[in-house]
Protein backbone atom coordinates (compact mmCIF):
# COMPACT_ATOMS: atom_id res chain seq x y z
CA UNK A 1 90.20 446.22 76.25
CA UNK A 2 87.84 444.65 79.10
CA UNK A 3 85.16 444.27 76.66
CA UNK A 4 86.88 442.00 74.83
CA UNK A 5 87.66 439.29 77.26
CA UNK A 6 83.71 439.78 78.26
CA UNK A 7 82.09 438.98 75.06
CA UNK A 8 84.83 436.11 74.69
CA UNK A 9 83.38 434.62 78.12
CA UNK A 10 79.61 435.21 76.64
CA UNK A 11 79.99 433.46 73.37
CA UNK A 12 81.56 430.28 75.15
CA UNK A 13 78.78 430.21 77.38
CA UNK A 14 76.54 430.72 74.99
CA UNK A 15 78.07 428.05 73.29
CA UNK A 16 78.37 425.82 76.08
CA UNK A 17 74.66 425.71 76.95
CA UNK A 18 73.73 425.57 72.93
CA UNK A 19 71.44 421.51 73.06
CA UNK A 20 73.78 421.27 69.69
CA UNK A 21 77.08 420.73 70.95
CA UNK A 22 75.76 418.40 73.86
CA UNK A 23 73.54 416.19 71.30
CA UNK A 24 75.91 413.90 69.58
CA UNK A 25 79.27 412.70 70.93
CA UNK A 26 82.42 414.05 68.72
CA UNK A 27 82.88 410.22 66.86
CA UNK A 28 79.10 409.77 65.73
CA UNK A 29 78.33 407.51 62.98
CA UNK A 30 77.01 408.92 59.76
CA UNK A 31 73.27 408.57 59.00
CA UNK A 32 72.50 405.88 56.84
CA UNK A 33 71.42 408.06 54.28
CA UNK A 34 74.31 410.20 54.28
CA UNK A 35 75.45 408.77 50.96
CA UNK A 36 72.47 409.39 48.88
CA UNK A 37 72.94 413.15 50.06
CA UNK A 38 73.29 415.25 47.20
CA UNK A 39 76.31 417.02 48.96
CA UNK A 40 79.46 419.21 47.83
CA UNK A 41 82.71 419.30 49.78
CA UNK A 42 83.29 423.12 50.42
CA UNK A 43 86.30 422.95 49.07
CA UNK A 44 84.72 423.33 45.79
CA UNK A 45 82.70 426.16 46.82
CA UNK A 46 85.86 428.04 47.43
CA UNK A 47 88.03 426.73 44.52
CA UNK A 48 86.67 429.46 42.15
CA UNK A 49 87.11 432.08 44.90
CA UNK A 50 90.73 431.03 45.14
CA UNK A 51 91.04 430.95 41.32
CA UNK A 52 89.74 434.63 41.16
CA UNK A 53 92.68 435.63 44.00
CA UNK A 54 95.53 434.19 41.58
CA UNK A 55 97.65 436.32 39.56
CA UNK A 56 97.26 434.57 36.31
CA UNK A 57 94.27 435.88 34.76
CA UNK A 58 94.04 435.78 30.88
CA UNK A 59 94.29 439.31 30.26
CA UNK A 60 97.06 440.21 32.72
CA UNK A 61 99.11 436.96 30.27
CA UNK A 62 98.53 438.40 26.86
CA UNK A 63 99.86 441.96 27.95
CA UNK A 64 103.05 443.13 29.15
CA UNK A 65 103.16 447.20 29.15
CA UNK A 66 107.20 446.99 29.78
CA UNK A 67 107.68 444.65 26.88
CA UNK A 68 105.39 446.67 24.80
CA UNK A 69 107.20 450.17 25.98
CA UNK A 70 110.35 448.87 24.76
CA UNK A 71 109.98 447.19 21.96
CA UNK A 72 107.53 450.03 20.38
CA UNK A 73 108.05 453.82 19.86
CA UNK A 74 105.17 456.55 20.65
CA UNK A 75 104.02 456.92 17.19
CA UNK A 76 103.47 453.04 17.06
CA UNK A 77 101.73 453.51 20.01
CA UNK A 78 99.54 456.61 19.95
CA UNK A 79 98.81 454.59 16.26
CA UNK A 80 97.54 451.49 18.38
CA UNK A 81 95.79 453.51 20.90
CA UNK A 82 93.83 455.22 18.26
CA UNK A 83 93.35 452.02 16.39
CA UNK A 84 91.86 450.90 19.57
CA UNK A 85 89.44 453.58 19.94
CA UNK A 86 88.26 452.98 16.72
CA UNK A 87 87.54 449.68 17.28
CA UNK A 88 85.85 450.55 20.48
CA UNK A 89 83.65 452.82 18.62
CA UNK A 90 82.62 450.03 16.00
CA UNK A 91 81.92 447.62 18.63
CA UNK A 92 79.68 450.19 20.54
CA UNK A 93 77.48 451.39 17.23
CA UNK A 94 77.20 447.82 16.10
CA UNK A 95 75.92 446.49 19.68
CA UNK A 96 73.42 449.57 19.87
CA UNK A 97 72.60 448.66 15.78
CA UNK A 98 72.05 444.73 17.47
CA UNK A 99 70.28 446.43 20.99
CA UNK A 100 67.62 448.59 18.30
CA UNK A 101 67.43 445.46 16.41
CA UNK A 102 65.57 443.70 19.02
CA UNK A 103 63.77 446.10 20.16
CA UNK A 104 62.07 446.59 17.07
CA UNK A 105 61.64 442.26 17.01
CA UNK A 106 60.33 442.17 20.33
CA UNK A 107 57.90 445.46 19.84
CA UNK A 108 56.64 443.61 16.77
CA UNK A 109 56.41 440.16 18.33
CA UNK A 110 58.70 438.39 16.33
């Protein structure tokens, strides 16, 4: 607990002394070239980070397990699930067919 207070007092000496915060007064004028700045507010830095935190993402909208539990029985869905690993399994030969593909282009130089 007493090192806290401690390294509190440090940093705002540290701070204190920094030639940064005593160079320019807290109302300075911009720069003159300040507009030609190619500058970003951070606001949109963090817009896609916020985004990301929201709860509607595409694939949680398409998909409700509840409404699909319901309004399905277990052969319908052991039939989907299977359906789905077929698919799967297409996707997966046809990308390594595609992958081989360009192997064979780029060993050739095509």
């Amino acid at each position: 607990m007493t090192l806290r207070p401690a390294l509190f007092c440090c940093l705002a000496l540290l701070l204190a002394s920094a030639p940064v915060a005593q160079a320019a007064p807290v109302f300075a004028p911009w720069p003159a070239a300040a507009p030609s700045l190619p500058v970003e507010p951070a606001r949109s830095m963090l817009k896609n980070f916020l985004d990301a935190l929201a709860d509607d993402d595409v694939h949680d909208d398409h998909y409700d397990w509840k409404d699909y539990r319901n309004s399905t029985s277990r052969k319908e869905r052991v039939r989907d699930y299977y359906e789905m690993q077929r698919q799967d399994q297409k996707d997966y030969w046809k990308s390594q067919k595609e992958m081989q593909k360009r192997a064979i282009k780029a060993q050739r130089g095509w």
